[in-house]
N, C-alpha and C. Protein backbone atom coordinates (compact mmCIF):
# COMPACT_ATOMS: atom_id res chain seq x y z
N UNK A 1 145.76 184.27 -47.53
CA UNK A 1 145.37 183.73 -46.26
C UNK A 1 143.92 183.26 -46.28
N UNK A 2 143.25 184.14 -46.72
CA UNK A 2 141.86 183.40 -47.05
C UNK A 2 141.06 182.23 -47.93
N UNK A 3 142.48 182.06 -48.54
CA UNK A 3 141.86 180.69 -49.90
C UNK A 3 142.78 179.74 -49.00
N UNK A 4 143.58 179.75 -48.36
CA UNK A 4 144.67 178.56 -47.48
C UNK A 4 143.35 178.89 -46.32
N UNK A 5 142.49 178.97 -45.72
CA UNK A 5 142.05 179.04 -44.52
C UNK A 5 140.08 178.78 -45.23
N UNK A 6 139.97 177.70 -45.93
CA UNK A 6 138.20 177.98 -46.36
C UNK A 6 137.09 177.79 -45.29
N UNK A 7 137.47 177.05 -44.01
CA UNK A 7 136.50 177.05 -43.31
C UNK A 7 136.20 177.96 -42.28
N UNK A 8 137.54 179.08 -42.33
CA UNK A 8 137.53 179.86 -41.49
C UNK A 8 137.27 181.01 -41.81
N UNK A 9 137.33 181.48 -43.03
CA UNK A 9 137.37 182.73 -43.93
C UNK A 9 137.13 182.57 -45.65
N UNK A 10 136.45 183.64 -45.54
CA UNK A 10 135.65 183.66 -47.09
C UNK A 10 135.56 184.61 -47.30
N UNK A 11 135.78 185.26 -48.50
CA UNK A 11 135.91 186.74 -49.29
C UNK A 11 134.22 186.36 -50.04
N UNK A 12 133.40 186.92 -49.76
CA UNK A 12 132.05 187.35 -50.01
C UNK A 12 131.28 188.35 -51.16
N UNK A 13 132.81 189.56 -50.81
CA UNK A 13 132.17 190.77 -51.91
C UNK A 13 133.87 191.75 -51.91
N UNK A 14 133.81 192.16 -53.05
CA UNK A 14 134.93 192.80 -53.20
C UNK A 14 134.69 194.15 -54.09
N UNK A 15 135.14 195.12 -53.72
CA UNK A 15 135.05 196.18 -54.53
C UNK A 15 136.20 196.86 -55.47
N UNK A 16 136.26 196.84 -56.63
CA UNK A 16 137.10 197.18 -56.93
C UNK A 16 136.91 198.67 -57.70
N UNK A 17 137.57 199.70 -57.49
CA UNK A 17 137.17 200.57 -58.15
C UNK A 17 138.34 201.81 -59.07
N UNK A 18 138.22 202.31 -60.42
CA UNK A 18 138.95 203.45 -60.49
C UNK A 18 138.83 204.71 -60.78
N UNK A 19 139.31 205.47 -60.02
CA UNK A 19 138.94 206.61 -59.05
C UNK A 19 139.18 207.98 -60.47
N UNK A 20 138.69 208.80 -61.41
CA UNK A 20 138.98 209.37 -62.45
C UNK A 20 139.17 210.98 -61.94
N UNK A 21 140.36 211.78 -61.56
CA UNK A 21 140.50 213.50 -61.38
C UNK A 21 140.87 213.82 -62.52
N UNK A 22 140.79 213.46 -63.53
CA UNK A 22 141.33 213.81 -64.95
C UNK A 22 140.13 214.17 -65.87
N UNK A 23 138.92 213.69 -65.40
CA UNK A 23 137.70 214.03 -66.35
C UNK A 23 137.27 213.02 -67.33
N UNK A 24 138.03 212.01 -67.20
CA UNK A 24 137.99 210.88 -68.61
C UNK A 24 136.57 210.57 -68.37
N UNK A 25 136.09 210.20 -67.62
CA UNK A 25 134.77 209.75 -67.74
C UNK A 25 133.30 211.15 -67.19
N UNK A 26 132.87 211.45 -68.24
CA UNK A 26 131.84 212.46 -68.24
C UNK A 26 130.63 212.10 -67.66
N UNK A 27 130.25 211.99 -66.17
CA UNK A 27 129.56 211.28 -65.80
C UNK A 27 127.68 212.03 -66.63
N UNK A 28 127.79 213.48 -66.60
CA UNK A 28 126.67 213.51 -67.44
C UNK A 28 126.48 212.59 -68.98
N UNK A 29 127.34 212.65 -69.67
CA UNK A 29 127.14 212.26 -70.72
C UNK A 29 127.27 210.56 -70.71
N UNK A 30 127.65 209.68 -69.61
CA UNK A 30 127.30 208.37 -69.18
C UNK A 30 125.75 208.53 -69.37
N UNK A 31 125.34 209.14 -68.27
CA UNK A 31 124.10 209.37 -68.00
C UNK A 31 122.99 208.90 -69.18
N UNK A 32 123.49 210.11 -70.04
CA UNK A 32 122.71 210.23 -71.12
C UNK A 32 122.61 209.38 -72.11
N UNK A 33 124.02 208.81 -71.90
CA UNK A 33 124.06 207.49 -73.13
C UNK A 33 123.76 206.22 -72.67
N UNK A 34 123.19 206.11 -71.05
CA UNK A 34 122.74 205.21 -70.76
C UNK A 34 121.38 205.17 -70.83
N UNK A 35 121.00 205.77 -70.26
CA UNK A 35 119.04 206.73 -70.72
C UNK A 35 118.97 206.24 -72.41
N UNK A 36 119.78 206.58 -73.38
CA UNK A 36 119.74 206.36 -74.69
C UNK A 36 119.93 204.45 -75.37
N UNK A 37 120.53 203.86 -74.40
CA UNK A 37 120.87 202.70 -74.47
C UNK A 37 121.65 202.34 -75.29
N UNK A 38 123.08 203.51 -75.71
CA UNK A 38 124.06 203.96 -76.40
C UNK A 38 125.62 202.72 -75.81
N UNK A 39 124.98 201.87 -75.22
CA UNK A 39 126.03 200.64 -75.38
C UNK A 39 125.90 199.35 -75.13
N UNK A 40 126.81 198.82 -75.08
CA UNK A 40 126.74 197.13 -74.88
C UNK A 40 127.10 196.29 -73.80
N UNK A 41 126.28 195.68 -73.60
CA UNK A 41 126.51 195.05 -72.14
C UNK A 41 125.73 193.67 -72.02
N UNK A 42 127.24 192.91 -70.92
CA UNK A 42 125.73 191.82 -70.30
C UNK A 42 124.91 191.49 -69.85
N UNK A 43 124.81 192.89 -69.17
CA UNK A 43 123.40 193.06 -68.47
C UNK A 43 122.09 193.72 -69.43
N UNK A 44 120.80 193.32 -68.78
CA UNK A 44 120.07 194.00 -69.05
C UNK A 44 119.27 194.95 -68.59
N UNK A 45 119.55 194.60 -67.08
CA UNK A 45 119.18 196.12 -66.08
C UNK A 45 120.40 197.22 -66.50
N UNK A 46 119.70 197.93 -66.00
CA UNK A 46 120.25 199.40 -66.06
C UNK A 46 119.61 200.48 -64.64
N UNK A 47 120.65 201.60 -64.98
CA UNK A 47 119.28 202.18 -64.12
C UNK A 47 120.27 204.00 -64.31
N UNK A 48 119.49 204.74 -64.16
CA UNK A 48 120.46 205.91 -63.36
C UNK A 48 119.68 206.98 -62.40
N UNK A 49 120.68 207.39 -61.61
CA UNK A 49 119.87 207.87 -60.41
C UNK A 49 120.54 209.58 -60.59
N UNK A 50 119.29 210.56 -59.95
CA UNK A 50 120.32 211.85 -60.00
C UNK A 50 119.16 212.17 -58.53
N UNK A 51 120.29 212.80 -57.45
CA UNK A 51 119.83 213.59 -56.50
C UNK A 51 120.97 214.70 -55.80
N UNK A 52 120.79 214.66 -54.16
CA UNK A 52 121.32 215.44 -53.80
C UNK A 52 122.77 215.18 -53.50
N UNK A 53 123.55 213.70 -53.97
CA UNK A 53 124.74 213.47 -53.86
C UNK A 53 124.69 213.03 -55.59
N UNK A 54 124.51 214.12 -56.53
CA UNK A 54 125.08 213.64 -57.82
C UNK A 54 124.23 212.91 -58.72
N UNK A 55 124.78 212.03 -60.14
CA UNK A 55 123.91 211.07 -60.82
C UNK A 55 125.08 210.18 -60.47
N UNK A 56 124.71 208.97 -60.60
CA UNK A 56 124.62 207.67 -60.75
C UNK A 56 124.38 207.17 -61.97
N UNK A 57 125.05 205.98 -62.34
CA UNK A 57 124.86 205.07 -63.56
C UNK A 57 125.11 203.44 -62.32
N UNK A 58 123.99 202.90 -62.95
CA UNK A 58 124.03 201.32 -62.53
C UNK A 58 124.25 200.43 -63.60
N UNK A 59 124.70 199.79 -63.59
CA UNK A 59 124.69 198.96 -64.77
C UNK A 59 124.66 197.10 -64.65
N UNK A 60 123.52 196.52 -64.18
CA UNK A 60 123.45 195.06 -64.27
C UNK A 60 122.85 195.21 -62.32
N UNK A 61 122.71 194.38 -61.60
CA UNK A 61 121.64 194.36 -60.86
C UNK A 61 122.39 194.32 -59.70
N UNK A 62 122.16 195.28 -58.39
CA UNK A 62 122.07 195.24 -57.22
C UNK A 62 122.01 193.84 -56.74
N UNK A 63 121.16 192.85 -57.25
CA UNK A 63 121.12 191.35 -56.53
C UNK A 63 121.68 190.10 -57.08
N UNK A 64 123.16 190.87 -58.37
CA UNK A 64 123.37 189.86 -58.81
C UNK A 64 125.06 189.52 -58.26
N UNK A 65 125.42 188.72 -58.98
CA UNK A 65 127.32 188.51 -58.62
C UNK A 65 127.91 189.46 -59.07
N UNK A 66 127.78 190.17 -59.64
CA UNK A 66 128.48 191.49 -60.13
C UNK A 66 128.11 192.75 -61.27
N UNK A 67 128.06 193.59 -60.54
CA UNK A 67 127.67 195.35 -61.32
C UNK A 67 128.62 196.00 -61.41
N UNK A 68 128.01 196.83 -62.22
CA UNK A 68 128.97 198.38 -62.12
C UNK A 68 128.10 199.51 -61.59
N UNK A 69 128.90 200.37 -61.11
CA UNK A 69 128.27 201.39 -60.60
C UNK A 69 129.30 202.45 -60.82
N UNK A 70 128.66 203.81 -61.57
CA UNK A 70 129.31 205.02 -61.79
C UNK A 70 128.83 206.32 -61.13
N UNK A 71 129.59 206.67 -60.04
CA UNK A 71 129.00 207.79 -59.67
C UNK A 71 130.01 209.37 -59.29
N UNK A 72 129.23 210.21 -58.58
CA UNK A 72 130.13 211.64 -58.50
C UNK A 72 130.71 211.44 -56.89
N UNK A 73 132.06 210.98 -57.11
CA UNK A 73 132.68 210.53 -55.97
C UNK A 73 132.43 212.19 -54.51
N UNK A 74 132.93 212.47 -55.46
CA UNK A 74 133.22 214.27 -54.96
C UNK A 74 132.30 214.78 -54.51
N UNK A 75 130.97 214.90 -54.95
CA UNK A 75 129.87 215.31 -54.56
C UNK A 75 129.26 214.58 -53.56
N UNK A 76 129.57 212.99 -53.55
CA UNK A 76 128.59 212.30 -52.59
C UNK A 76 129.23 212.62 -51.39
N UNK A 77 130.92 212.85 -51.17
CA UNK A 77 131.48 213.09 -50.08
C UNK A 77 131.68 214.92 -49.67
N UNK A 78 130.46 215.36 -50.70
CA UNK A 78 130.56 217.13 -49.94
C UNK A 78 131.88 217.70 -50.27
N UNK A 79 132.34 217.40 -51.45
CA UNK A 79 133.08 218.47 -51.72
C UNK A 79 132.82 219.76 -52.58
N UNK A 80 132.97 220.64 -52.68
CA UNK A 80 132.34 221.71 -53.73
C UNK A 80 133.26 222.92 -54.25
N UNK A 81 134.37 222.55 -54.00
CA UNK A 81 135.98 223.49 -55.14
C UNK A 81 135.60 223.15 -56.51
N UNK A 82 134.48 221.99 -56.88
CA UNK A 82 134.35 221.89 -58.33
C UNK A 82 135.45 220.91 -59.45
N UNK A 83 136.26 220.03 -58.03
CA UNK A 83 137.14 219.57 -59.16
C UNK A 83 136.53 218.07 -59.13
N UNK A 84 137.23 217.50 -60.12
CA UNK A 84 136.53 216.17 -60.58
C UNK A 84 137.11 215.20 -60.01
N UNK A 85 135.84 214.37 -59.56
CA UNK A 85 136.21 212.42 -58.73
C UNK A 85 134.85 212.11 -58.92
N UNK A 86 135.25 211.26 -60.48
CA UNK A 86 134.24 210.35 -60.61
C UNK A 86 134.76 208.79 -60.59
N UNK A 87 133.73 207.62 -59.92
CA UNK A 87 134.24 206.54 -59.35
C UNK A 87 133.67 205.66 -60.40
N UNK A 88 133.96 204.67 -60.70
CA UNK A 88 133.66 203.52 -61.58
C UNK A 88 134.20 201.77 -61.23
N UNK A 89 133.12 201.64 -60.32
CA UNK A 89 133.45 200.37 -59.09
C UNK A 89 132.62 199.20 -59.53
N UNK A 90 133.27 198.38 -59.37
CA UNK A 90 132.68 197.36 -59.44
C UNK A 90 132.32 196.83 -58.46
N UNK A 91 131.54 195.90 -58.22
CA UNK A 91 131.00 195.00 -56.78
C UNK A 91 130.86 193.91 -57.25
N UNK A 92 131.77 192.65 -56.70
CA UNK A 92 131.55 191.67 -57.21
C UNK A 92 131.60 190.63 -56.07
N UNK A 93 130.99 189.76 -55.71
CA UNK A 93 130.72 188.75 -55.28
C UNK A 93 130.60 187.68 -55.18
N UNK A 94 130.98 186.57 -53.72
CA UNK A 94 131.05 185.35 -54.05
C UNK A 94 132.15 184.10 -54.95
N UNK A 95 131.93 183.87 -55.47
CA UNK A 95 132.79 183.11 -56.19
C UNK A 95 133.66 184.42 -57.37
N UNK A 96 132.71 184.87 -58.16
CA UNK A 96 133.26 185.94 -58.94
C UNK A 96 134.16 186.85 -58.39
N UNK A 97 133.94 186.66 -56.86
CA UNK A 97 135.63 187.87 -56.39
C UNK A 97 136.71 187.35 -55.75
N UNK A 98 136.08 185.39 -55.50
CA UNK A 98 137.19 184.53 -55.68
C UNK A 98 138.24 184.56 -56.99
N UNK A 99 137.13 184.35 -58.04
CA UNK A 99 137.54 184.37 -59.24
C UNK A 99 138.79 185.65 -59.52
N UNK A 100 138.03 186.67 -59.91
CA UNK A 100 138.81 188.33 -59.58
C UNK A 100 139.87 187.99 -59.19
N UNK A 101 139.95 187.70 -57.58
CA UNK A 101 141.25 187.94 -57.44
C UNK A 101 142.40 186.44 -57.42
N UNK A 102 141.89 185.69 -57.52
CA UNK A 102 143.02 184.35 -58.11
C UNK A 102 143.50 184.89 -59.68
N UNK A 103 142.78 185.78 -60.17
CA UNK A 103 143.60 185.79 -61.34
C UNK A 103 145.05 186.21 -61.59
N UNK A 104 146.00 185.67 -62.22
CA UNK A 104 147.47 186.45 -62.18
C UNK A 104 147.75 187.52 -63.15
N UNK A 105 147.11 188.87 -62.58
CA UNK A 105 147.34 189.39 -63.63
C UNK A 105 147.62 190.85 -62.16
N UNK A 106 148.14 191.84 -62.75
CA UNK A 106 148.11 192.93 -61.40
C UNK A 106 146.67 193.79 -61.98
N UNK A 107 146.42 194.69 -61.12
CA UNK A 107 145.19 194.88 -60.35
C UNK A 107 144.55 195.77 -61.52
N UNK A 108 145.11 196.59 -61.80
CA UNK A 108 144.43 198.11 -63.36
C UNK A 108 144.44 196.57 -64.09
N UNK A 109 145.42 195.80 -65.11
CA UNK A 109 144.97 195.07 -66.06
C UNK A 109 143.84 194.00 -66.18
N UNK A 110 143.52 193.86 -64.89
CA UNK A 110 142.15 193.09 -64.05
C UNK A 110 141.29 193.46 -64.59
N UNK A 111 141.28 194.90 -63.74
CA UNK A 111 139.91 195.58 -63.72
C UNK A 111 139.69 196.61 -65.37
N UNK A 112 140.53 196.76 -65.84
CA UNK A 112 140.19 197.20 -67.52
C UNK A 112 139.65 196.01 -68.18
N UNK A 113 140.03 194.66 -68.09
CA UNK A 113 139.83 193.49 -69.21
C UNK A 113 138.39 193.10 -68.38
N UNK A 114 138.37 193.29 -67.51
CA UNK A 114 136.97 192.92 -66.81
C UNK A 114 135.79 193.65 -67.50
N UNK A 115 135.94 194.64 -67.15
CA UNK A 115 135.31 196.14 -67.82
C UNK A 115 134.89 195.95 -69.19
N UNK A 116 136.25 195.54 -70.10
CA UNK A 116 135.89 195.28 -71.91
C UNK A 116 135.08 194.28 -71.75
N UNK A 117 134.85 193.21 -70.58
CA UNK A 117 134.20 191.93 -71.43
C UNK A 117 132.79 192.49 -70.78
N UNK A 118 132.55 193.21 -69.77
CA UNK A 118 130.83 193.88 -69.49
C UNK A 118 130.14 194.84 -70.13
N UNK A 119 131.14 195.80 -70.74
CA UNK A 119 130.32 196.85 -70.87
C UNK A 119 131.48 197.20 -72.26
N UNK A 120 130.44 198.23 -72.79
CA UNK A 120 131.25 199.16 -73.80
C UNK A 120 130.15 200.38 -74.20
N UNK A 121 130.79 201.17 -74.34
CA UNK A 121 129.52 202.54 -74.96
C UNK A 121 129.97 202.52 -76.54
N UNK A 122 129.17 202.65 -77.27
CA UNK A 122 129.11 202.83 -78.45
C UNK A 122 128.55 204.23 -79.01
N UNK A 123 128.87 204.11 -80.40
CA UNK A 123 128.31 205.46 -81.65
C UNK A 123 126.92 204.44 -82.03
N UNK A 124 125.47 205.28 -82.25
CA UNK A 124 124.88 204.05 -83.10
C UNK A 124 124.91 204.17 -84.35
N UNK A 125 124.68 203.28 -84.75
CA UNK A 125 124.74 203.48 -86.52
C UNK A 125 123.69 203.45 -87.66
N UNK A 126 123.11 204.36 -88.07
CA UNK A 126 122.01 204.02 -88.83
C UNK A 126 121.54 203.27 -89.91
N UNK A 127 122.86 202.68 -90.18
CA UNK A 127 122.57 201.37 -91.21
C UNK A 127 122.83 199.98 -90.50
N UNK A 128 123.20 200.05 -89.06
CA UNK A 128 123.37 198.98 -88.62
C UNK A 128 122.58 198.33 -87.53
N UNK A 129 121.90 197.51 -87.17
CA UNK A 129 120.43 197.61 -86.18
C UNK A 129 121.16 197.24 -85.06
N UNK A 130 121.95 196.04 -85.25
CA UNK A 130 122.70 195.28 -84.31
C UNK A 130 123.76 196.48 -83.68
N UNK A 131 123.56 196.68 -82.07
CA UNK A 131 124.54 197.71 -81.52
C UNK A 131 125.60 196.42 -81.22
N UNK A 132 125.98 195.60 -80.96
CA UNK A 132 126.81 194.81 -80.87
C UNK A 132 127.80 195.08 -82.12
N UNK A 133 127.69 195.69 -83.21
CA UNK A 133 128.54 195.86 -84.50
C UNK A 133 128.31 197.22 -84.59
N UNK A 134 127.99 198.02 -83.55
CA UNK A 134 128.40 199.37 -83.36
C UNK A 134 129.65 199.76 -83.14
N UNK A 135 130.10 200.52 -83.52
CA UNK A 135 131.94 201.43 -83.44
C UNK A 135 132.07 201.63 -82.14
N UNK A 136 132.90 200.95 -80.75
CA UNK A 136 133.26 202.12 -80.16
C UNK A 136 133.05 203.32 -79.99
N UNK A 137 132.58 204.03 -78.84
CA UNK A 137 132.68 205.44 -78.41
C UNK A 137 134.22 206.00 -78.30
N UNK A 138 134.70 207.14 -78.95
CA UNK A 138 136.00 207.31 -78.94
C UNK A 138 136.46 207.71 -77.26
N UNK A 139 135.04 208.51 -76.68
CA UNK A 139 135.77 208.61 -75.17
C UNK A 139 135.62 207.39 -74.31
N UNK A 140 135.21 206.46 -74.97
CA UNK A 140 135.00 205.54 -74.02
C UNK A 140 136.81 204.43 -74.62
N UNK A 141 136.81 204.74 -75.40
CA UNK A 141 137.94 203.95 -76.42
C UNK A 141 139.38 204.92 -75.22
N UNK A 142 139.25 206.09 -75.37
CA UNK A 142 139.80 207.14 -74.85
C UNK A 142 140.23 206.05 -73.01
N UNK A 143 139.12 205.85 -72.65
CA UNK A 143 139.35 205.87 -71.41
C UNK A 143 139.70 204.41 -71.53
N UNK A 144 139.71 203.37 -72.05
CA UNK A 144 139.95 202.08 -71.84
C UNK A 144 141.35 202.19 -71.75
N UNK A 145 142.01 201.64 -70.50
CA UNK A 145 143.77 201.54 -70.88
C UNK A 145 143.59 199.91 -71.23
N UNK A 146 143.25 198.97 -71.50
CA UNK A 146 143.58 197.83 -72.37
C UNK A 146 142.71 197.35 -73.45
N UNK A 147 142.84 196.42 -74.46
CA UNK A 147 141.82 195.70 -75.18
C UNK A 147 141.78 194.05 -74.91
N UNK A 148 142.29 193.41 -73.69
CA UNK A 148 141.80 192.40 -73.71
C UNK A 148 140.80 192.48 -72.47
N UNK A 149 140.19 191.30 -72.82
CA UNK A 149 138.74 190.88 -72.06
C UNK A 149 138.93 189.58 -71.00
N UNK A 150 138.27 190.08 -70.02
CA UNK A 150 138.40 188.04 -69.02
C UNK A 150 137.35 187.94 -68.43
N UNK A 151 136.86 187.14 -68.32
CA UNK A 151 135.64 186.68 -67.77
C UNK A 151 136.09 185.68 -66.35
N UNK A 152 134.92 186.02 -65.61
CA UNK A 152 135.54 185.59 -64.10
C UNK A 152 134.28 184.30 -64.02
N UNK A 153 133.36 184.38 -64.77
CA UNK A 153 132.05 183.49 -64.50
C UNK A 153 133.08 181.86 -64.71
N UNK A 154 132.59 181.05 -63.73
CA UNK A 154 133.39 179.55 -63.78
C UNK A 154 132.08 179.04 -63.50
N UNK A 155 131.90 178.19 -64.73
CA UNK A 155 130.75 176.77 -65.10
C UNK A 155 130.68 176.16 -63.54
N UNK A 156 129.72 176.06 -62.87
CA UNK A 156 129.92 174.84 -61.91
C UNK A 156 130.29 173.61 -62.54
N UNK A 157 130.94 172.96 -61.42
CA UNK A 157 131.27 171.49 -61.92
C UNK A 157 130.32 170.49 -61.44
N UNK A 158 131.18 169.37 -61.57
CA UNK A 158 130.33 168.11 -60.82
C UNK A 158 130.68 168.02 -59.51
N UNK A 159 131.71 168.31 -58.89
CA UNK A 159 132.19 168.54 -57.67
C UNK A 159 131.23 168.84 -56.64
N UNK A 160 130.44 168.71 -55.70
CA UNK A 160 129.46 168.98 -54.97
C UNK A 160 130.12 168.06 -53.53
N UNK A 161 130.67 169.17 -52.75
CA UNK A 161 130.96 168.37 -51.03
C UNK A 161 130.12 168.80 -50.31
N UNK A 162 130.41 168.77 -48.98
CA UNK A 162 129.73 169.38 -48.01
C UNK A 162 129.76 171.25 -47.76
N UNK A 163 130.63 171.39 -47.68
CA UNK A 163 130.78 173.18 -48.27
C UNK A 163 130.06 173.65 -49.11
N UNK A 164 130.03 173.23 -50.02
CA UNK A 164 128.62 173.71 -51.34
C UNK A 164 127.19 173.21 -50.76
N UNK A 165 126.87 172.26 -50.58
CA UNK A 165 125.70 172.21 -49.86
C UNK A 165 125.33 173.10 -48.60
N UNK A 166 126.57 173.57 -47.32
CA UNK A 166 126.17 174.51 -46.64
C UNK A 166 125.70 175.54 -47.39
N UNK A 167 126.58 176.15 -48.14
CA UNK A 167 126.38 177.10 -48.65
C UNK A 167 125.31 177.30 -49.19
N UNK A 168 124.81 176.31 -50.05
CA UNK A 168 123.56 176.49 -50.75
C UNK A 168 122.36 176.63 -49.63
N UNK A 169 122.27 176.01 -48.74
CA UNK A 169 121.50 175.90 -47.53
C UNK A 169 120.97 177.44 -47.17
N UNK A 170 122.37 177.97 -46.84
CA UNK A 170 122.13 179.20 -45.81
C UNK A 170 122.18 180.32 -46.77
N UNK A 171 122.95 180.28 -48.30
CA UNK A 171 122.65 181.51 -48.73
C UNK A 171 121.35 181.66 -49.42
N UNK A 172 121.34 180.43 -50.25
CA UNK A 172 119.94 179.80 -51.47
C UNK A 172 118.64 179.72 -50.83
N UNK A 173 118.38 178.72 -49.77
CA UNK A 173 117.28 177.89 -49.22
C UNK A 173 117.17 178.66 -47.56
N UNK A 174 117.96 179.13 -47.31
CA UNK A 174 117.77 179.62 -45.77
C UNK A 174 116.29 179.73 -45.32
N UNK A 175 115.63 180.84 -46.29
CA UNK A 175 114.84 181.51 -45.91
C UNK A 175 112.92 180.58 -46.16
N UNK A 176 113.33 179.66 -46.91
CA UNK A 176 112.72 178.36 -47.63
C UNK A 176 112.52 177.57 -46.53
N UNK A 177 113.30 177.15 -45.96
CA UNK A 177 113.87 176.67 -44.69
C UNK A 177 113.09 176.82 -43.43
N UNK A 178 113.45 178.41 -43.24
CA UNK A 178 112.95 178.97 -42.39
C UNK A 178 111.38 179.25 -42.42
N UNK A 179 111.14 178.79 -43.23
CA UNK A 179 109.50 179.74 -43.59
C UNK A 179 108.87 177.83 -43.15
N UNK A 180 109.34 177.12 -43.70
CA UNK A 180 108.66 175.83 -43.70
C UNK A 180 108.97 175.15 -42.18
């Protein structure tokens, strides 16, 4: 309803996330192997946070079209029986969650092939400098349910109507705009 309706409705930001009570993902030892810079990614921000709702793993930027974010589901919502909900969400935006979801694929094989083409944790290797030709992490291998990759980034075209120029206006220049 929202791609049949563009002047009336627009998908902006989408979250997609999967939810782990099984333990597969060790959010301390994320932590640590992110602090260590123990994988591969397209990003080059990072970040991790630890307070009174848990640690956090960020991975690629709060202000961009799309991150990851890993955190202690369970803890941020006050639970304390001790059992495990750790979240691993993506936030993606704009065209990229146009993208996301026009794809034909159902929703876990999405969001795993998405996942392989951003991120990966690795072993490092001491004869090898390049972490890009680092081995797989076996729990991270562990937790992947697929091995293909998709990329949602689409080249602009030459195509430029009036819709892209609003857009550029009020999301890009608004404030440019406004100041002048």
């Amino acid at each position: 309803e929202i791609f049949e309706n563009p002047g009336q409705m627009n998908l902006t930001r989408l979250d997609v996330a999967y939810d782990d009570f099984e333990g597969l993902l060790d959010l301390d030892l994320l932590t640590d192997e992110t602090r260590a810079q123990h994988y591969v990614s397209r990003w080059r921000d990072w970040n991790t946070e630890e307070g009174s709702k848990g640690k956090t793993v960020i991975l690629g930027s709060k202000k961009s079209e799309i991150y990851i974010r890993i955190y202690d589901k369970a803890r941020e919502r006050g639970f304390t029986d001790g059992g495990n909900w750790v979240r691993l969400e993506f936030q993606i935006k704009n065209d990229y969650a146009k993208n996301f979801a026009c794809l034909d694929m159902n929703i876990s094989d999405k969001f795993f092939a998405l996942l392989n083409n951003y991120v990966r944790f690795v072993i490092p290797s001491e004869t090898e400098s390049n972490n890009r030709r680092w081995p797989i992490a076996p729990y991270w291998q562990n937790f992947l349910q697929s091995q293909e990759s998709i990329r949602i980034y689409e080249k602009p075209g030459v195509e430029y109507n009036e819709l892209h120029l609003e857009r550029y206006v009020f999301q890009q220049a608004g404030n440019s705009i406004d100041a002048f």
